[in-house]
PDB file of N, CA and C in Angstrom:
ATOM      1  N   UNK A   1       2.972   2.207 -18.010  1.00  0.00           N
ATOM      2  CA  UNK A   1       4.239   2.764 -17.585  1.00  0.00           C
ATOM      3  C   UNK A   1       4.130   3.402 -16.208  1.00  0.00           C
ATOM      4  N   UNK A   2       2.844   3.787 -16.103  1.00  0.00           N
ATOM      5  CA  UNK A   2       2.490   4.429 -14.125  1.00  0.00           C
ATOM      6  C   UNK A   2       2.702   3.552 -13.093  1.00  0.00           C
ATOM      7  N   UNK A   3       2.669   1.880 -13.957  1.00  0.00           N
ATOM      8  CA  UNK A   3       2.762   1.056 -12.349  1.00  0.00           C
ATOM      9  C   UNK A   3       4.411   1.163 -12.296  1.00  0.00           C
ATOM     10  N   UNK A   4       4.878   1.186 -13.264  1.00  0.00           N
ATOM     11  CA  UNK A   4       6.813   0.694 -13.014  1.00  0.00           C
ATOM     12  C   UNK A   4       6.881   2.341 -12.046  1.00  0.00           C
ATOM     13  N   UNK A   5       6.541   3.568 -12.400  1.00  0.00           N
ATOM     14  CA  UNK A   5       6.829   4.698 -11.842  1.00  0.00           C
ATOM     15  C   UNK A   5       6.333   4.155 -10.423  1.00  0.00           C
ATOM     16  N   UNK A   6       5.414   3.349 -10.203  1.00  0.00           N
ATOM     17  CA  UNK A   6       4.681   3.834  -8.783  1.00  0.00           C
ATOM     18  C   UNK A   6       5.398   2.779  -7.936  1.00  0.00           C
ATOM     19  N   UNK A   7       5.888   1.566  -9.159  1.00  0.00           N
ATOM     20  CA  UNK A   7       6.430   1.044  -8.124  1.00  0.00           C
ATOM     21  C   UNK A   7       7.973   1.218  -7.815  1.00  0.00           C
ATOM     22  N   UNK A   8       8.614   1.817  -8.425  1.00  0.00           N
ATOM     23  CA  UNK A   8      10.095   2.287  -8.428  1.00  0.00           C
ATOM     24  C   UNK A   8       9.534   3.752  -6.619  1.00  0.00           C
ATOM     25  N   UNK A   9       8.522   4.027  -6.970  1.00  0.00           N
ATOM     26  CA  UNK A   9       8.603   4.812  -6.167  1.00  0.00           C
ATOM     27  C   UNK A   9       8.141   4.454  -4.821  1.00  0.00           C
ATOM     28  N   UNK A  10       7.476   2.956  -5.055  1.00  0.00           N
ATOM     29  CA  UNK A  10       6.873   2.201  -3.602  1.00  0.00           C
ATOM     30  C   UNK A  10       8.725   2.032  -2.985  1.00  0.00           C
ATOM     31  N   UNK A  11       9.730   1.468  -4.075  1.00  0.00           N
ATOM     32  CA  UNK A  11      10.809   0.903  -3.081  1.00  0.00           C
ATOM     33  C   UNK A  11      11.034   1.713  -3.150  1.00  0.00           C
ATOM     34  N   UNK A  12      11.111   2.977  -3.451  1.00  0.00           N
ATOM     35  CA  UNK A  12      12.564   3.851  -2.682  1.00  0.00           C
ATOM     36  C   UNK A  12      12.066   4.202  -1.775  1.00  0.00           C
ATOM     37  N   UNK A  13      10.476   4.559  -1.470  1.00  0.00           N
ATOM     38  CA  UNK A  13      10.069   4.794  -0.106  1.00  0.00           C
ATOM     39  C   UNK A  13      10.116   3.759   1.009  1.00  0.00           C
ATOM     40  N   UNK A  14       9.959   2.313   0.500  1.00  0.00           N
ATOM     41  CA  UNK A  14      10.643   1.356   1.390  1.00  0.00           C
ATOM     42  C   UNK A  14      12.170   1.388   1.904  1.00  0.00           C
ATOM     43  N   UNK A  15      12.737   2.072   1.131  1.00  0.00           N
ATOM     44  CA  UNK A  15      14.236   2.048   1.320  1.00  0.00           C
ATOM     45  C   UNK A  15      14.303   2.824   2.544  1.00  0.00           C
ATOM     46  N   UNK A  16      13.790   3.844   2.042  1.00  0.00           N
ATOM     47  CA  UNK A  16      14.036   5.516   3.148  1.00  0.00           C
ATOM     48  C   UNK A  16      13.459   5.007   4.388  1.00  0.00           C
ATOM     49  N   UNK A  17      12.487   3.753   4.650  1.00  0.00           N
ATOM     50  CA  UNK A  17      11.572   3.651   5.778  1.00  0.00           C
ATOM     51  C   UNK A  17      12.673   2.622   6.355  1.00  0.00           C
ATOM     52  N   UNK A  18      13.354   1.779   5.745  1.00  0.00           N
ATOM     53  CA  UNK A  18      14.082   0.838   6.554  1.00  0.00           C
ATOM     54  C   UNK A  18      15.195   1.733   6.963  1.00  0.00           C
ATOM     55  N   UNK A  19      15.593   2.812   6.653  1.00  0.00           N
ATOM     56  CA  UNK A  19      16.517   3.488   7.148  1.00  0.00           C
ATOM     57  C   UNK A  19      16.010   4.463   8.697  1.00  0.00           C
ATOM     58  N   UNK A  20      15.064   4.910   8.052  1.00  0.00           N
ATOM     59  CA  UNK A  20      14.926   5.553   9.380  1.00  0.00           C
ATOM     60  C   UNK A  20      14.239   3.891  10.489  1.00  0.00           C
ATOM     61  N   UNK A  21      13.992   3.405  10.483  1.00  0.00           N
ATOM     62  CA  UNK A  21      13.672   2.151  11.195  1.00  0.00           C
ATOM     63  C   UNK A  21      14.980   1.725  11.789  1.00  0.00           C
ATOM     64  N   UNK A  22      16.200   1.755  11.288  1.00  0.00           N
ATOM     65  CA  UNK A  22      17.918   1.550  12.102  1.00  0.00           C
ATOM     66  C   UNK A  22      18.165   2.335  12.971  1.00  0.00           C
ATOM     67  N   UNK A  23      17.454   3.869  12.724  1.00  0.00           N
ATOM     68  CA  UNK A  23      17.384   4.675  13.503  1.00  0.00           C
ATOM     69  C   UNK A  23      16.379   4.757  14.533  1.00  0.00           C
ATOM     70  N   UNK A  24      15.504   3.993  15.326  1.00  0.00           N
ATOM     71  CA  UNK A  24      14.543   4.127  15.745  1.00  0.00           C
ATOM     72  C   UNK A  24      14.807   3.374  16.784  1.00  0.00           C
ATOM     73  N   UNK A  25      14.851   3.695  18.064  1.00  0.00           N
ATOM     74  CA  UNK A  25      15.270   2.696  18.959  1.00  0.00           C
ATOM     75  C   UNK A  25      13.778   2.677  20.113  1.00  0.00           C
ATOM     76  N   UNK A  26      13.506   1.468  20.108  1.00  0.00           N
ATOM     77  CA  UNK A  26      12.640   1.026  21.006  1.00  0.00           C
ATOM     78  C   UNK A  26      12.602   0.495  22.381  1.00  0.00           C
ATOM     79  N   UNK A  27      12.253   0.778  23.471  1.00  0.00           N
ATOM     80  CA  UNK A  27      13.104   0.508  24.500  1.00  0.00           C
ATOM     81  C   UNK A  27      11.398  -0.763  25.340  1.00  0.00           C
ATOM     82  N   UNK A  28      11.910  -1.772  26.016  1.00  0.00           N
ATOM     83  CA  UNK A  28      10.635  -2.529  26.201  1.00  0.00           C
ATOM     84  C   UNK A  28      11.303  -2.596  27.852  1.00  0.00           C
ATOM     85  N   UNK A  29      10.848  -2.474  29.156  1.00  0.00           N
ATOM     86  CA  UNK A  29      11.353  -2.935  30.454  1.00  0.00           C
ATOM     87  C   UNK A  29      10.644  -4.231  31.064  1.00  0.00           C
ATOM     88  N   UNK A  30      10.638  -4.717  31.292  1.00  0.00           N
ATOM     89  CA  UNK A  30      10.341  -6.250  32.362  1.00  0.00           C
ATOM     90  C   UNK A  30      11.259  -6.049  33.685  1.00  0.00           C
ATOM     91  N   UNK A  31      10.335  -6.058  35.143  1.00  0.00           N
ATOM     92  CA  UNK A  31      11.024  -6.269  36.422  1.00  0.00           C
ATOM     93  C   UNK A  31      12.240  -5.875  36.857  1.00  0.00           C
ATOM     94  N   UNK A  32      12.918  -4.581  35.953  1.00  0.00           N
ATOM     95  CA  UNK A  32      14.424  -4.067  35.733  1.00  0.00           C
ATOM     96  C   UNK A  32      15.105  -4.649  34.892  1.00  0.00           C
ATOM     97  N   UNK A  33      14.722  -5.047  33.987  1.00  0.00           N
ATOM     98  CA  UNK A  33      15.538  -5.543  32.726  1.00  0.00           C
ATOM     99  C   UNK A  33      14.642  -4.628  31.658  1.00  0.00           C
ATOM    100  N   UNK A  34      15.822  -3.787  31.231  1.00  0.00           N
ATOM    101  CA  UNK A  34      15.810  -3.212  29.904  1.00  0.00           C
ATOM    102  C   UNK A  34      15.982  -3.543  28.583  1.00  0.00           C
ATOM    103  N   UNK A  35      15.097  -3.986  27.508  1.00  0.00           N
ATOM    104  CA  UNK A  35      15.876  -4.247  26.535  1.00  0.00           C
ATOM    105  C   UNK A  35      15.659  -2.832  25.590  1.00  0.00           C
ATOM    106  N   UNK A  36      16.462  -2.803  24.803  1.00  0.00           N
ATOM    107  CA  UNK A  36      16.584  -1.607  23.089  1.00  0.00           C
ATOM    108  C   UNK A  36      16.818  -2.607  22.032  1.00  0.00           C
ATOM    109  N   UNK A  37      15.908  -2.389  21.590  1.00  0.00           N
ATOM    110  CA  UNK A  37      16.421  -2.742  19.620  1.00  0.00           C
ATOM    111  C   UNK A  37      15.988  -1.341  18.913  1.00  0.00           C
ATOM    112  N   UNK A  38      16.416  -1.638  17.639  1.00  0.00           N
ATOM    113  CA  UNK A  38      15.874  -1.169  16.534  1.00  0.00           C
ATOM    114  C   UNK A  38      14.873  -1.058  15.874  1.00  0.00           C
ATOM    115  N   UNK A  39      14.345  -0.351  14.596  1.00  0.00           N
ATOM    116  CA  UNK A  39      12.781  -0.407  14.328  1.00  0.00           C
ATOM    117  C   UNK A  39      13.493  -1.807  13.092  1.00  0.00           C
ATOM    118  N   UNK A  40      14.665  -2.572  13.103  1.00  0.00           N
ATOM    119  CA  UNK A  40      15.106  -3.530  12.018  1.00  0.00           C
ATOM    120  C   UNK A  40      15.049  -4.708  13.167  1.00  0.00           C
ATOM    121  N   UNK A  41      14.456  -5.007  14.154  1.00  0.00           N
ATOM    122  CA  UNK A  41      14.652  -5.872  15.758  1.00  0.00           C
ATOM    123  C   UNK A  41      15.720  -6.221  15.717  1.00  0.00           C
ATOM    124  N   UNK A  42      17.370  -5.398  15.814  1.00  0.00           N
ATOM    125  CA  UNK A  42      18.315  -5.696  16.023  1.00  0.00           C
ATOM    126  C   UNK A  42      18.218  -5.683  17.506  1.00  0.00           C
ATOM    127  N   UNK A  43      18.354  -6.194  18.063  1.00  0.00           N
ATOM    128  CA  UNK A  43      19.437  -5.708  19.219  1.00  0.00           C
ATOM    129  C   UNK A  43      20.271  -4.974  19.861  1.00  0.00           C
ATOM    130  N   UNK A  44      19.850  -3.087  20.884  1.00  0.00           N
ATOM    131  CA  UNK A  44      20.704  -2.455  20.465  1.00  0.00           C
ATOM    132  C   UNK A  44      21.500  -2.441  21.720  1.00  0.00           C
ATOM    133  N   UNK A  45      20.711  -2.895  23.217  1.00  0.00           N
ATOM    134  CA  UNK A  45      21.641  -3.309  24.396  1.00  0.00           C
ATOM    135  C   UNK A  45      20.158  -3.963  25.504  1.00  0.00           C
ATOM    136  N   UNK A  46      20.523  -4.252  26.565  1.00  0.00           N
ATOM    137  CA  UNK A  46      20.031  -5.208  27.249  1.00  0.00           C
ATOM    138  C   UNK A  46      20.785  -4.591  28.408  1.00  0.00           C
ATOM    139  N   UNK A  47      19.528  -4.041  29.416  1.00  0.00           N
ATOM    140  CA  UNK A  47      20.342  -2.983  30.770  1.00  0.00           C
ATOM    141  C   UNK A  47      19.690  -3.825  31.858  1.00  0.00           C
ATOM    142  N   UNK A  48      19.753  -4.281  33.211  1.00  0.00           N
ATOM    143  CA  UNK A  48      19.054  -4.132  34.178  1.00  0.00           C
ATOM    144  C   UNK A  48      19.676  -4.009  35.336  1.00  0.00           C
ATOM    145  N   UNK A  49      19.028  -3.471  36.403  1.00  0.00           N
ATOM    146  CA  UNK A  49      19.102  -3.125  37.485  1.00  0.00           C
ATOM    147  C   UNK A  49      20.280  -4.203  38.398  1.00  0.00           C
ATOM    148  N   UNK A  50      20.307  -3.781  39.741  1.00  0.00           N
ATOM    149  CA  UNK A  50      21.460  -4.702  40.153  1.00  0.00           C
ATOM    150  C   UNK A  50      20.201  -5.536  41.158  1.00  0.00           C
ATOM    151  N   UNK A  51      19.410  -5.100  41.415  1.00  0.00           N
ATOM    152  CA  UNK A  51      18.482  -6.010  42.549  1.00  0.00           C
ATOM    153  C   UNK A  51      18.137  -7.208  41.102  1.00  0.00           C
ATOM    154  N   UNK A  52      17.860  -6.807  39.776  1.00  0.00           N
ATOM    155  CA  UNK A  52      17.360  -7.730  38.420  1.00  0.00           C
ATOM    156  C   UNK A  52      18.661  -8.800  38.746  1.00  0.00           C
ATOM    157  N   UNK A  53      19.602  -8.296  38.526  1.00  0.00           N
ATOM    158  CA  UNK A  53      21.147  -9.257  38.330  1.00  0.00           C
ATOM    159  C   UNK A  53      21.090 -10.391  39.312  1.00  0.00           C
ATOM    160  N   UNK A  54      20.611  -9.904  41.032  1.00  0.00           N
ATOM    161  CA  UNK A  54      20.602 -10.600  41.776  1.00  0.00           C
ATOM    162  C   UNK A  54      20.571 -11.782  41.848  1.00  0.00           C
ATOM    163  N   UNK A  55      18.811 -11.937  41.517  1.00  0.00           N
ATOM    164  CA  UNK A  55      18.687 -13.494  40.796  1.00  0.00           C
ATOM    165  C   UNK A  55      18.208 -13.639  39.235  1.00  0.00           C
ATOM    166  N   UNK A  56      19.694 -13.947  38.800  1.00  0.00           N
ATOM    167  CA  UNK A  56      20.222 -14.350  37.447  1.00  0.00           C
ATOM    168  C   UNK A  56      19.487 -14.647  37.020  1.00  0.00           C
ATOM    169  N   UNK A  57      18.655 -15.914  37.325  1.00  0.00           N
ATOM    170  CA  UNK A  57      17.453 -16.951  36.614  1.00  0.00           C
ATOM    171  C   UNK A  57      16.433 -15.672  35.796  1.00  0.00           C
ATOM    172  N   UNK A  58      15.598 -15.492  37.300  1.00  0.00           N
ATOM    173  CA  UNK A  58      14.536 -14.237  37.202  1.00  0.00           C
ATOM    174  C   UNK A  58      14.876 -13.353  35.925  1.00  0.00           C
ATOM    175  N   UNK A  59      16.487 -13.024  35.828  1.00  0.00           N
ATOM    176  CA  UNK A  59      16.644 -11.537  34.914  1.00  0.00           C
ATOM    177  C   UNK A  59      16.624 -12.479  33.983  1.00  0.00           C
ATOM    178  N   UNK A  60      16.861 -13.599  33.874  1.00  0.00           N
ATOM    179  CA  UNK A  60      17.249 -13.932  32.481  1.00  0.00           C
ATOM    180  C   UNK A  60      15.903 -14.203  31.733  1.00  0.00           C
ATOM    181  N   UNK A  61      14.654 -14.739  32.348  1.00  0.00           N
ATOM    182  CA  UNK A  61      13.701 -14.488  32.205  1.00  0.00           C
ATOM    183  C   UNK A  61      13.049 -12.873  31.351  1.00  0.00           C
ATOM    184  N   UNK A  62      13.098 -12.426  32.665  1.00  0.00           N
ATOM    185  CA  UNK A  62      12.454 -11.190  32.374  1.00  0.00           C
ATOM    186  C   UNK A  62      13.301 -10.522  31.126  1.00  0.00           C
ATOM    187  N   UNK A  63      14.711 -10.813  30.986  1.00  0.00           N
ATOM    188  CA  UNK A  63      15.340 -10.494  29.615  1.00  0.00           C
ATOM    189  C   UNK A  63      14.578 -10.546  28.301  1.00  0.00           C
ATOM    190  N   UNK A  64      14.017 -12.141  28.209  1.00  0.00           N
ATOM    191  CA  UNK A  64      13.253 -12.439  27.370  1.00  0.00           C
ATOM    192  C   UNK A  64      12.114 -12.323  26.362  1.00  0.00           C
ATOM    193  N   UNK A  65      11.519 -11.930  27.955  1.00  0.00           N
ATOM    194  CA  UNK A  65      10.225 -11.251  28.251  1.00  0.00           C
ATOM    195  C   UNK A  65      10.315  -9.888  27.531  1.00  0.00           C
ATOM    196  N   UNK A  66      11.087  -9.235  27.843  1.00  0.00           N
ATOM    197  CA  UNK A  66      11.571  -7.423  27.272  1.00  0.00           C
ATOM    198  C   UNK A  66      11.717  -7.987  26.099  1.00  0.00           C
ATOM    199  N   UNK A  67      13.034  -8.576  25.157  1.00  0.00           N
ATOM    200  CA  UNK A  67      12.865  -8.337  24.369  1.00  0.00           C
ATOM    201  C   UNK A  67      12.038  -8.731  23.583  1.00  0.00           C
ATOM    202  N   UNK A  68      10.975  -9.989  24.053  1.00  0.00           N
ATOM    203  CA  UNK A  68       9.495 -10.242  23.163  1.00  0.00           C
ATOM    204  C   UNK A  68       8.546  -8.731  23.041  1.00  0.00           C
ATOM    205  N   UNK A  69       9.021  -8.162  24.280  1.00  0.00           N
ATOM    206  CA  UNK A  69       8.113  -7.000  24.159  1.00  0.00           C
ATOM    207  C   UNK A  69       8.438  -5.630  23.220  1.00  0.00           C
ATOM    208  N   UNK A  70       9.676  -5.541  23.241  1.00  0.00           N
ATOM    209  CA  UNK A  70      10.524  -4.854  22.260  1.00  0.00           C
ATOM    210  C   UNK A  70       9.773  -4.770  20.920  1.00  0.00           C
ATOM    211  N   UNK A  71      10.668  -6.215  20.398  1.00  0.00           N
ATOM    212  CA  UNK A  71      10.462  -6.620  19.015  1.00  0.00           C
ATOM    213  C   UNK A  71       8.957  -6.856  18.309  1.00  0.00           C
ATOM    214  N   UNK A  72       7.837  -7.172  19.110  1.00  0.00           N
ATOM    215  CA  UNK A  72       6.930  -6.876  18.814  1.00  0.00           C
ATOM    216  C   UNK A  72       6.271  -5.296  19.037  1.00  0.00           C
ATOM    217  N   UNK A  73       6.720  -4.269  19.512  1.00  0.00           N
ATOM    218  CA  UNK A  73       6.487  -2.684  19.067  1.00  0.00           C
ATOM    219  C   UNK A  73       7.459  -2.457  17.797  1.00  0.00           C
ATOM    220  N   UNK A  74       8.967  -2.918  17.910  1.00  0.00           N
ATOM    221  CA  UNK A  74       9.206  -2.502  16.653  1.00  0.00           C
ATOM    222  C   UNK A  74       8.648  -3.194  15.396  1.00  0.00           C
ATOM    223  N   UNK A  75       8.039  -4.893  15.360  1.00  0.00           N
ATOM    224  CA  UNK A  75       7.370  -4.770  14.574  1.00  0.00           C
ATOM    225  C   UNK A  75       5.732  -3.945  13.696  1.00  0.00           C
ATOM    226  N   UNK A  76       5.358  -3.735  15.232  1.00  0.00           N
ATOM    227  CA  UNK A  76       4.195  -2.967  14.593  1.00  0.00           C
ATOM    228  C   UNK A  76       4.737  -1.531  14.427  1.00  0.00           C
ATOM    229  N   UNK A  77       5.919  -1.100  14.240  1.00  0.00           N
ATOM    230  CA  UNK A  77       6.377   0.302  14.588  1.00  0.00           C
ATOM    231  C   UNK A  77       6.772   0.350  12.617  1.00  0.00           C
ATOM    232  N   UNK A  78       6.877  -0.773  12.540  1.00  0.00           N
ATOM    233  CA  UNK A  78       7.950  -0.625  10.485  1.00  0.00           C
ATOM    234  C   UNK A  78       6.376  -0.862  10.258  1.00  0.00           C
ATOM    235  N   UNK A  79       5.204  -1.771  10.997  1.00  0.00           N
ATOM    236  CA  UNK A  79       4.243  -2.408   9.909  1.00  0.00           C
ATOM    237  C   UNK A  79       3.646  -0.860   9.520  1.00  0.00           C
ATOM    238  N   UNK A  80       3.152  -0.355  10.407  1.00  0.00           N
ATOM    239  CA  UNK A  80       2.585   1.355  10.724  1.00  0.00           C
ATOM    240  C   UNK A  80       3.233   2.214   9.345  1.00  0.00           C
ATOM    241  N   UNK A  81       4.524   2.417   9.043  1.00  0.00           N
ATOM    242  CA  UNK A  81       5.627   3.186   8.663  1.00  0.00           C
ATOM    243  C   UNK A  81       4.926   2.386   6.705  1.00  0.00           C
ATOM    244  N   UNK A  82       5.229   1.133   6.543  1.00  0.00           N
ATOM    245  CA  UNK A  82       4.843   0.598   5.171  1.00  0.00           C
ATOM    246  C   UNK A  82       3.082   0.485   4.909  1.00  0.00           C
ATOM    247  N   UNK A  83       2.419   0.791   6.097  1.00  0.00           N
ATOM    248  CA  UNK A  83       0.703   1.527   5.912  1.00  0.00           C
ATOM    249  C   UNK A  83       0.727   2.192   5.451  1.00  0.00           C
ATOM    250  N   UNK A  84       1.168   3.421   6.116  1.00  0.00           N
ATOM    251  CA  UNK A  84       1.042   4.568   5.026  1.00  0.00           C
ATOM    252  C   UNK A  84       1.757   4.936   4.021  1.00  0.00           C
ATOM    253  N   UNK A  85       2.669   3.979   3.573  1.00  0.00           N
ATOM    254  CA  UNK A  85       3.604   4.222   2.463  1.00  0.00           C
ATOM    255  C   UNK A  85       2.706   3.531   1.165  1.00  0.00           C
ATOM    256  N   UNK A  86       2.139   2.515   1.602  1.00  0.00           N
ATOM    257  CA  UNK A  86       1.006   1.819   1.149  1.00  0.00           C
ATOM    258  C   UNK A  86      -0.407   2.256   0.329  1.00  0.00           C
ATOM    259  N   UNK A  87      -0.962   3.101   1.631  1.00  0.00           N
ATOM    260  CA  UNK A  87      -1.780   3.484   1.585  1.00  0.00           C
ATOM    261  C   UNK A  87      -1.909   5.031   0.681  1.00  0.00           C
ATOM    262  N   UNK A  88      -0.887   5.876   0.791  1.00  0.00           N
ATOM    263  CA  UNK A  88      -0.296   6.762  -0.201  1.00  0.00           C
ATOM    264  C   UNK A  88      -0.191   6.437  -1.769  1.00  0.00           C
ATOM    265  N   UNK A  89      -0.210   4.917  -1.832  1.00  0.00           N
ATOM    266  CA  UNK A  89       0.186   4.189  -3.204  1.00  0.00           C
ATOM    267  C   UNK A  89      -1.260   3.956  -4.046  1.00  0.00           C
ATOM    268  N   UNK A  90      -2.186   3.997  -2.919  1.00  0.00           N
ATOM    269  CA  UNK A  90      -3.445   3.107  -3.179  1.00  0.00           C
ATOM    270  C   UNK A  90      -3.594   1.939  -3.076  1.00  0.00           C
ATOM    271  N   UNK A  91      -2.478   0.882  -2.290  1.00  0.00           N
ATOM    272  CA  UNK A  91      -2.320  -0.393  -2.405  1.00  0.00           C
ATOM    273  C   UNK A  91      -2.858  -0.887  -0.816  1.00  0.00           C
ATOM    274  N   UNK A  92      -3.585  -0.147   0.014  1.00  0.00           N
ATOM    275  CA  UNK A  92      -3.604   0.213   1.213  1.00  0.00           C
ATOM    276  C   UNK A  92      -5.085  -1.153   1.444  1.00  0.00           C
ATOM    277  N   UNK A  93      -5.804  -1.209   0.602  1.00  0.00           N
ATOM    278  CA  UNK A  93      -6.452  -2.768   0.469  1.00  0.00           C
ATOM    279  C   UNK A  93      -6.641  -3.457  -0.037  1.00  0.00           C
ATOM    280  N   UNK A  94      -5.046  -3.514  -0.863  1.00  0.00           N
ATOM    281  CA  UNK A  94      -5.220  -4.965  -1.374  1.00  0.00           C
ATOM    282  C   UNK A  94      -4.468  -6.173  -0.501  1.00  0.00           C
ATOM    283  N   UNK A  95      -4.945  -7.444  -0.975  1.00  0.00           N
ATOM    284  CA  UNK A  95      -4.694  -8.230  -0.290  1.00  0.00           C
ATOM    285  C   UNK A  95      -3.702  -9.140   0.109  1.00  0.00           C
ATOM    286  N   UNK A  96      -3.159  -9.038   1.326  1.00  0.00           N
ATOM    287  CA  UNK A  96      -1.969 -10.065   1.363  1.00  0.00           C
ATOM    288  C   UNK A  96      -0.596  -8.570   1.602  1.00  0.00           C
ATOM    289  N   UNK A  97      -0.962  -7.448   1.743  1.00  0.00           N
ATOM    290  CA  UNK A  97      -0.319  -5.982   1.752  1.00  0.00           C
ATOM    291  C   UNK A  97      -0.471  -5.536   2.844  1.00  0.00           C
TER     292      UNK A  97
END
């Protein structure tokens, strides 16, 4: 009956972590292009400079670029957040977790 408790209590701490993760905004820059997402890699805006705008091509690039850079901090930003939610559980080495 301790695993259903532990695991009723793994998701609600998953729950609470994807919430504060909506709240978590990550900001990545490339060459004056700003991107923001979320710790969920939404999308939260896409800023750059006016010399970036100049040449379109370039920003649209470097757009890219940001948000690859983004979305990979917010992924290691939730993986970090379900470690120690994990690791609190004792499930912290098992495998495929």
């Amino acid at each position: 009956m301790n695993k259903f408790k532990d695991l009723y209590k793994l998701q609600k701490q998953a729950k609470q972590i994807q919430q504060k993760l909506v709240n978590t905004h990550i900001e990545a820059e490339t060459d004056g292009v700003t991107v923001t997402v979320n710790g969920k890699q939404e999308i939260i805006s896409i800023d750059m400079t006016d010399e970036a705008y100049a040449n379109k091509k370039k920003a649209l690039q470097n757009t890219v670029k940001a948000l690859n850079k983004a979305i990979a901090r917010s992924q290691q930003i939730g993986a970090d957040e379900m470690k120690d939610v994990m690791g609190d559980m004792g499930l912290g080495n098992m495998p495929g977790l």
